[in-house]
PDB file of N, CA and C in Angstrom:
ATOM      1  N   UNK A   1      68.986-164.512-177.537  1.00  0.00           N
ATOM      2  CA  UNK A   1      68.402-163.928-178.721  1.00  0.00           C
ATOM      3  C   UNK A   1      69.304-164.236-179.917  1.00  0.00           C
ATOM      4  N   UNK A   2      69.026-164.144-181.239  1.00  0.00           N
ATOM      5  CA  UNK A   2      69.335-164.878-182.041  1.00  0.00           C
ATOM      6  C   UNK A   2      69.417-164.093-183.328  1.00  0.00           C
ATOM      7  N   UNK A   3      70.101-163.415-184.364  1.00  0.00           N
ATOM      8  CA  UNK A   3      69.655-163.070-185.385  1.00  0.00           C
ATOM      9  C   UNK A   3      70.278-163.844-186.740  1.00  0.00           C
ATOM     10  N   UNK A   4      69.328-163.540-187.833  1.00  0.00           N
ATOM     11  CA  UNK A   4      69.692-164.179-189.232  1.00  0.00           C
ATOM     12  C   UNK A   4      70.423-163.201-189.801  1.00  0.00           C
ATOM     13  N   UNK A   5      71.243-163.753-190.490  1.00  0.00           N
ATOM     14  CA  UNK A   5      71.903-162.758-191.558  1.00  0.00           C
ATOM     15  C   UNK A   5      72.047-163.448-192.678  1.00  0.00           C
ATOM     16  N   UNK A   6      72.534-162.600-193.616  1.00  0.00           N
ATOM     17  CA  UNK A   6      72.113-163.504-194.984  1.00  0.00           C
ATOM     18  C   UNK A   6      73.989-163.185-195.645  1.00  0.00           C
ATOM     19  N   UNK A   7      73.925-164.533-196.400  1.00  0.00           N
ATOM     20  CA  UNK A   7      75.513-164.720-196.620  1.00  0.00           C
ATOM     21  C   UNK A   7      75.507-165.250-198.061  1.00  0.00           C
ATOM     22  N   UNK A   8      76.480-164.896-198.958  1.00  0.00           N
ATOM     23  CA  UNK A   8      76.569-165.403-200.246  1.00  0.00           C
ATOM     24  C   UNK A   8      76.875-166.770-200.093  1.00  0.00           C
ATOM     25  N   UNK A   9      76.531-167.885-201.123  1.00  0.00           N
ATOM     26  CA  UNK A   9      76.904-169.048-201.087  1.00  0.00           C
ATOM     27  C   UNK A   9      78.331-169.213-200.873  1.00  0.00           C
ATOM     28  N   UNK A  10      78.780-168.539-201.458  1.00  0.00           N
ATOM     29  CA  UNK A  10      80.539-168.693-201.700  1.00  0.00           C
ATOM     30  C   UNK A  10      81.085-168.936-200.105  1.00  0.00           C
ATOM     31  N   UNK A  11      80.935-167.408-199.305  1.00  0.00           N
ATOM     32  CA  UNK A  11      80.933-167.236-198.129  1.00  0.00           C
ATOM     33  C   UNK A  11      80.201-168.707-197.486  1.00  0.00           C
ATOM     34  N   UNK A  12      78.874-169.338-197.464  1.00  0.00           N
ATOM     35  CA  UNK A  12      78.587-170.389-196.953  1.00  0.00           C
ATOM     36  C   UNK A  12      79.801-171.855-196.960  1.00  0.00           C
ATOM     37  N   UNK A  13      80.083-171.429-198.350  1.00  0.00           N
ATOM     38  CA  UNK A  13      80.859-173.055-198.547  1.00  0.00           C
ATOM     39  C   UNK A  13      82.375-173.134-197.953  1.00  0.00           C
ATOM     40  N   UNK A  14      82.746-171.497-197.546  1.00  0.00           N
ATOM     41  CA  UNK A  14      83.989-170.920-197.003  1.00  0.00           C
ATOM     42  C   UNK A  14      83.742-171.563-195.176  1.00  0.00           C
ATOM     43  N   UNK A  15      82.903-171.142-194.925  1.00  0.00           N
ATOM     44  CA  UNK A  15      82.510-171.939-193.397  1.00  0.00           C
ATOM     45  C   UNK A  15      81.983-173.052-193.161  1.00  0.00           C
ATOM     46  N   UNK A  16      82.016-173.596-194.322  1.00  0.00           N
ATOM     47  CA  UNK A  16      81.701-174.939-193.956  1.00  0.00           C
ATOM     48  C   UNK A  16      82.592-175.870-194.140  1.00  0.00           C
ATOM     49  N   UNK A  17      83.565-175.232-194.870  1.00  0.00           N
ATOM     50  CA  UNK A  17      85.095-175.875-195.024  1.00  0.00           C
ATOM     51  C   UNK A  17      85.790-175.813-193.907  1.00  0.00           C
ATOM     52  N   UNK A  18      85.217-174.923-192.717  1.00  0.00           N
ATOM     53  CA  UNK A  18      86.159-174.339-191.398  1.00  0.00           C
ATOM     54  C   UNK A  18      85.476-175.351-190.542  1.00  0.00           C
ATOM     55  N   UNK A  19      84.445-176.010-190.841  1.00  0.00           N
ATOM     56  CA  UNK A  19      83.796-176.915-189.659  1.00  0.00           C
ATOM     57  C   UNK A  19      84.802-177.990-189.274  1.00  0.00           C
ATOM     58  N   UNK A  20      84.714-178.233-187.978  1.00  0.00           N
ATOM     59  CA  UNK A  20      85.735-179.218-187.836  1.00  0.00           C
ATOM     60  C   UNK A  20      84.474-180.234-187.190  1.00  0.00           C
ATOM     61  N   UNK A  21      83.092-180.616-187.219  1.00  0.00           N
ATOM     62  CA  UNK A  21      82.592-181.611-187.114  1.00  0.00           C
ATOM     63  C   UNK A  21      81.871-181.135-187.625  1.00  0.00           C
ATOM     64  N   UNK A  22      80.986-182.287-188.854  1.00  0.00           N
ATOM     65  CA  UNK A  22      79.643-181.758-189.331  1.00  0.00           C
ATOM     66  C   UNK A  22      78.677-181.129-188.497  1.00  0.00           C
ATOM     67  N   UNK A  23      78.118-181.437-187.639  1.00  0.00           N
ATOM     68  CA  UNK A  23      77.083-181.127-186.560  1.00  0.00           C
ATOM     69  C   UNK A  23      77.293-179.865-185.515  1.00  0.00           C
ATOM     70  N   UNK A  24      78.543-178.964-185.566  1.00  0.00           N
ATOM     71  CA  UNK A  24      78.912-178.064-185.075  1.00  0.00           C
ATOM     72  C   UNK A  24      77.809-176.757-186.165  1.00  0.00           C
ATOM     73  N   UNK A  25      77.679-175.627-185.099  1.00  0.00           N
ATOM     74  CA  UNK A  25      76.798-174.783-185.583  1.00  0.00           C
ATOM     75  C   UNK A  25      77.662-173.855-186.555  1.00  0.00           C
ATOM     76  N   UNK A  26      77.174-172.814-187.125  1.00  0.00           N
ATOM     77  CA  UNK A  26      77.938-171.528-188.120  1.00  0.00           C
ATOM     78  C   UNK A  26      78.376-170.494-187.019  1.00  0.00           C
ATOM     79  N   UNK A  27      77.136-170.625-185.511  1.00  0.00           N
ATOM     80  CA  UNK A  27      77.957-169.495-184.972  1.00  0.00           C
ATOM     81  C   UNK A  27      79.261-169.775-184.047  1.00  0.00           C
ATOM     82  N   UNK A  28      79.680-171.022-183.431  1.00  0.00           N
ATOM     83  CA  UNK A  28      80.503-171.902-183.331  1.00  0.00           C
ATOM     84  C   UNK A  28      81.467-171.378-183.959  1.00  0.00           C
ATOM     85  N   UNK A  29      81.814-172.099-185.283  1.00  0.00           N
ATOM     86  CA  UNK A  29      82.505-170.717-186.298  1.00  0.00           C
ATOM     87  C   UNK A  29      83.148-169.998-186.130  1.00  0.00           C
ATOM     88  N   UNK A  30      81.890-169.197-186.347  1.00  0.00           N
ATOM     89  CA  UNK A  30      82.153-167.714-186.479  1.00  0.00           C
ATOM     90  C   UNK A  30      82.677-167.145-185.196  1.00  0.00           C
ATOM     91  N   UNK A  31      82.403-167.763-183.734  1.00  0.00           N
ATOM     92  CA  UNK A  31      83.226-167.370-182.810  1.00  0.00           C
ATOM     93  C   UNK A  31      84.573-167.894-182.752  1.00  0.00           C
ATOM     94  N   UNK A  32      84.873-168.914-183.221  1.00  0.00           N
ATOM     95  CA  UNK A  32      86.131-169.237-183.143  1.00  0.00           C
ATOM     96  C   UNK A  32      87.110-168.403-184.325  1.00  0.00           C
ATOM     97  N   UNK A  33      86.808-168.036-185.524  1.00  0.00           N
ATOM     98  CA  UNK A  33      87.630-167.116-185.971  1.00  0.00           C
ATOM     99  C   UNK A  33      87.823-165.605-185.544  1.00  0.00           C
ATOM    100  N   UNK A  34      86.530-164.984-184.805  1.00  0.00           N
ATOM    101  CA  UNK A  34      86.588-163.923-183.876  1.00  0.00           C
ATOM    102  C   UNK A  34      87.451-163.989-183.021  1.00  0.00           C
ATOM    103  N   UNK A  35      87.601-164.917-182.244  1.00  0.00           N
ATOM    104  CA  UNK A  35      88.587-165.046-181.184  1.00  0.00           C
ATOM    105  C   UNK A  35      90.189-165.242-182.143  1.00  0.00           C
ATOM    106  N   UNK A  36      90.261-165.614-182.793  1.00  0.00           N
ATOM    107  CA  UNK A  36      91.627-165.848-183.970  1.00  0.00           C
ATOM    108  C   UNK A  36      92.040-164.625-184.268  1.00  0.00           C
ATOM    109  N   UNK A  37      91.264-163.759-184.180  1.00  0.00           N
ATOM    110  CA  UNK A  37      91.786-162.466-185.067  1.00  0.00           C
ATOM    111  C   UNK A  37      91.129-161.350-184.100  1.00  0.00           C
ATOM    112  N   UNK A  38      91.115-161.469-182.900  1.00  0.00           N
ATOM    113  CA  UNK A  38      91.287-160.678-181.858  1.00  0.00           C
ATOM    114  C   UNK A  38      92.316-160.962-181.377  1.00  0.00           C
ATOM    115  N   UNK A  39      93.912-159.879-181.526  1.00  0.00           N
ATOM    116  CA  UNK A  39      94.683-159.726-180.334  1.00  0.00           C
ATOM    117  C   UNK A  39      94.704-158.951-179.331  1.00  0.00           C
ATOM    118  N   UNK A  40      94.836-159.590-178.328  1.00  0.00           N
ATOM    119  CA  UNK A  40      94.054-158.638-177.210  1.00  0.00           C
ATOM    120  C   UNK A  40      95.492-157.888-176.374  1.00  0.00           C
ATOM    121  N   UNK A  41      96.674-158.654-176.885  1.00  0.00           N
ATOM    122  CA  UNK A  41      98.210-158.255-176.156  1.00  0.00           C
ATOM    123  C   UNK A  41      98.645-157.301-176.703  1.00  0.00           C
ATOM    124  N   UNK A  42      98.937-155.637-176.196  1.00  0.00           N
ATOM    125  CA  UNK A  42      99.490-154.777-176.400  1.00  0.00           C
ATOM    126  C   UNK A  42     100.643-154.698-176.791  1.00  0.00           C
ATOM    127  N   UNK A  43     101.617-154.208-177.734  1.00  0.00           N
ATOM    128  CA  UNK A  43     102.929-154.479-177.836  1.00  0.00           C
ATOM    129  C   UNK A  43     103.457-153.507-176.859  1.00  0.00           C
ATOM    130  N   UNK A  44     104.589-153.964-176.328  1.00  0.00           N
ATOM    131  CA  UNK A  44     105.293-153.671-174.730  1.00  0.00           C
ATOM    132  C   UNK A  44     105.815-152.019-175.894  1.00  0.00           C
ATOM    133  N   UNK A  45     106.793-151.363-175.351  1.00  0.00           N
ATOM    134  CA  UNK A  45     107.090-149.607-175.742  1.00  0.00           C
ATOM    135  C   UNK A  45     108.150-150.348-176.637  1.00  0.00           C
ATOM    136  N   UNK A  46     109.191-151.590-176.216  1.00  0.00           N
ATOM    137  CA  UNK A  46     110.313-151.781-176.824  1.00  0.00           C
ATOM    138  C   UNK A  46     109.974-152.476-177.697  1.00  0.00           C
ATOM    139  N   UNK A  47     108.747-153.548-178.090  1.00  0.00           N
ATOM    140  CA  UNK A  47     108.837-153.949-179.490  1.00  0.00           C
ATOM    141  C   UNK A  47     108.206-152.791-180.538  1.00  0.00           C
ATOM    142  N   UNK A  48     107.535-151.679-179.812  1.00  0.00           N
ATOM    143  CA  UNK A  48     107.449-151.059-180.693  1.00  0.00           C
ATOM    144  C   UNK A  48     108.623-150.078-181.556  1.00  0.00           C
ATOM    145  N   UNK A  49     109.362-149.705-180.318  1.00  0.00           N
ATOM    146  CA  UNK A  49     110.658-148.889-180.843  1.00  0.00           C
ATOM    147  C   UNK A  49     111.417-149.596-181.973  1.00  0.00           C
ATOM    148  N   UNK A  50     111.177-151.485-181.371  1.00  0.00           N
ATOM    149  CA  UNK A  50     111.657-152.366-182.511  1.00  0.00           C
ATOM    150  C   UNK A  50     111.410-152.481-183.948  1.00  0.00           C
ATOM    151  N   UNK A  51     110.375-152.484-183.590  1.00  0.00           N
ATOM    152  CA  UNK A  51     110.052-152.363-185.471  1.00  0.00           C
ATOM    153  C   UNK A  51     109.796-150.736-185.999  1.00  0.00           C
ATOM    154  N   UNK A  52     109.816-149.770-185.040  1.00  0.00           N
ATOM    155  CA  UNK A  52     110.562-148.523-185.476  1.00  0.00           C
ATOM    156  C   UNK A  52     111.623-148.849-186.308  1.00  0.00           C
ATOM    157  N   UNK A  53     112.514-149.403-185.586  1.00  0.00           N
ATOM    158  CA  UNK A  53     113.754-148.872-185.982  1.00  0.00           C
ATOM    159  C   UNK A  53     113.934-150.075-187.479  1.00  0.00           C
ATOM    160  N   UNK A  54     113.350-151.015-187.261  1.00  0.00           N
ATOM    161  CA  UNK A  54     113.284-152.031-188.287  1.00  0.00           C
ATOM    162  C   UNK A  54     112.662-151.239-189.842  1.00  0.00           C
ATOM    163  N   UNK A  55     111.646-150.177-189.533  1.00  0.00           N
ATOM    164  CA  UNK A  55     110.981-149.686-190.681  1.00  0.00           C
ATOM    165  C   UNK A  55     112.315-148.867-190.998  1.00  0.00           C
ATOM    166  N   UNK A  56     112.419-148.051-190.271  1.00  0.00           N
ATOM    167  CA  UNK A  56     113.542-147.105-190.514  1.00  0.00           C
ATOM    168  C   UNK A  56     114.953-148.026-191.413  1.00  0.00           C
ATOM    169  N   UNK A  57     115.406-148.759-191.010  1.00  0.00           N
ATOM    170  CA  UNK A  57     116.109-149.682-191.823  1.00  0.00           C
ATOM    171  C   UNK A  57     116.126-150.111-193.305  1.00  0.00           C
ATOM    172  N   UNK A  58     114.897-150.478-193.174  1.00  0.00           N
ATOM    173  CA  UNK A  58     114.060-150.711-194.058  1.00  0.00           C
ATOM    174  C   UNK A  58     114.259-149.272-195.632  1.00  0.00           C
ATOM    175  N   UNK A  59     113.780-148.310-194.608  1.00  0.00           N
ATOM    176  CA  UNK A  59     113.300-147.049-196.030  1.00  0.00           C
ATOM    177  C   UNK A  59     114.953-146.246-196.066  1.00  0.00           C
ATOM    178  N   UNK A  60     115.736-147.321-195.230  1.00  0.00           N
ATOM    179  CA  UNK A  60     117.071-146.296-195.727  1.00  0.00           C
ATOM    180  C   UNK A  60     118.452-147.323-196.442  1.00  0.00           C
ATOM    181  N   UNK A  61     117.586-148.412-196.616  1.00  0.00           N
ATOM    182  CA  UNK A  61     118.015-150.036-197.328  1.00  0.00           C
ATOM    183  C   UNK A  61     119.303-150.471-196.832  1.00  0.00           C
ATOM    184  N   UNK A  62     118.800-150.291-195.312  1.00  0.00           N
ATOM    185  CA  UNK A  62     119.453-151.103-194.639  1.00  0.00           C
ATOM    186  C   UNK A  62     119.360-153.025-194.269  1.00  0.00           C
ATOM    187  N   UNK A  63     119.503-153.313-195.684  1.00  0.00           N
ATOM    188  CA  UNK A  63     119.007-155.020-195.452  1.00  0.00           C
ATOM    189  C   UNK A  63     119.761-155.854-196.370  1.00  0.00           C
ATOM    190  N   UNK A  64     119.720-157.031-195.597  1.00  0.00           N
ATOM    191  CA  UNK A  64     120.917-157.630-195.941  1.00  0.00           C
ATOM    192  C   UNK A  64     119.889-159.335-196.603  1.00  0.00           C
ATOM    193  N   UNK A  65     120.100-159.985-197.421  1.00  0.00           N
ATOM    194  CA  UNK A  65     119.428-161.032-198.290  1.00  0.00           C
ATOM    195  C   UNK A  65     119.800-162.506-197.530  1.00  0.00           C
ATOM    196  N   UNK A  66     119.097-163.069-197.389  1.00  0.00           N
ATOM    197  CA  UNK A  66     119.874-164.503-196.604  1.00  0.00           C
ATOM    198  C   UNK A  66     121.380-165.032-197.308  1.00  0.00           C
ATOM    199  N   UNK A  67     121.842-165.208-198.485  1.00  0.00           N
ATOM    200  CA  UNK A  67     122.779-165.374-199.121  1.00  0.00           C
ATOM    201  C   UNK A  67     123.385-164.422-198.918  1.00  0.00           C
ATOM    202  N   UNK A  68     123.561-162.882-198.833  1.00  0.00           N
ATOM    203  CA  UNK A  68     124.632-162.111-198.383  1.00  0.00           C
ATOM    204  C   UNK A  68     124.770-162.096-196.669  1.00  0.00           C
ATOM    205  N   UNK A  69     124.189-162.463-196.312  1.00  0.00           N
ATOM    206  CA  UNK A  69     124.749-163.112-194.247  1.00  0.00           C
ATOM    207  C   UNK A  69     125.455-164.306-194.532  1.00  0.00           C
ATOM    208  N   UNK A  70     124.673-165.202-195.302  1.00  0.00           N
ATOM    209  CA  UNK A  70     126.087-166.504-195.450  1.00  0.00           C
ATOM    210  C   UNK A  70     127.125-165.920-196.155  1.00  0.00           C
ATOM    211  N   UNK A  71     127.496-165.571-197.183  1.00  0.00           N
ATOM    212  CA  UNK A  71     128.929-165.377-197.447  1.00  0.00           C
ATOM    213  C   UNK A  71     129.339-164.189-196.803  1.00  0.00           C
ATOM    214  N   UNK A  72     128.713-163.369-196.218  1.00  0.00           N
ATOM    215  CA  UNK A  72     129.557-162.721-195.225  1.00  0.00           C
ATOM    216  C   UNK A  72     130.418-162.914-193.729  1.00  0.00           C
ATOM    217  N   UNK A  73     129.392-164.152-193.666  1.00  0.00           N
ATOM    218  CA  UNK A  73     129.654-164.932-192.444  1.00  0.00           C
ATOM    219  C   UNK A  73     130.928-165.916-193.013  1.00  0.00           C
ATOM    220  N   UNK A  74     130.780-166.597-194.233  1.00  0.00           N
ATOM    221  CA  UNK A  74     131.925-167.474-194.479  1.00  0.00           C
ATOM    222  C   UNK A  74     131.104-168.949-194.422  1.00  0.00           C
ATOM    223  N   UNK A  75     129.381-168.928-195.086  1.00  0.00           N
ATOM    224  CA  UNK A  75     128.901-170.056-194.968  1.00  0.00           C
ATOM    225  C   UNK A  75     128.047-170.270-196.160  1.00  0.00           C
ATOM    226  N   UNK A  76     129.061-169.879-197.150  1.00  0.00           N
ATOM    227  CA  UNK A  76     128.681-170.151-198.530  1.00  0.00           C
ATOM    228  C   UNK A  76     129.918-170.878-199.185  1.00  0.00           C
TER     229      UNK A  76
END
């Protein structure tokens, strides 16, 4: 079964820029960016604690700039 939906041009010329062969369909597509932006992998307990503790870092400005790790390191 099959349904129409109706799409602004803009949106049209946006998926047709995503075609990777002319002759491929819209729903083709549209399943392949569905599947792109479905993650289906749970984050394990420890990457979450990880970026816990990363936010926490974060809101207590705990962060350091790529140029202050090199000259702290001695690689500036």
């Amino acid at each position: 079964m099959s349904t129409t939906i109706s799409i602004v041009p803009r949106t049209k010329e946006k998926l047709d820029s995503l075609r990777r062969f002319p002759q491929k369909s819209y729903n083709s597509i549209i399943e392949r960016l569905i599947i792109m932006s479905v993650d289906e992998d749970e984050l394990s307990d420890e990457a979450i604690q990880g970026i816990e503790e990363a936010l926490e870092d974060i809101k207590k400005g705990r962060l350091y700039t790529h140029d202050e790790l090199k000259r702290e390191y001695g690689l500036m």
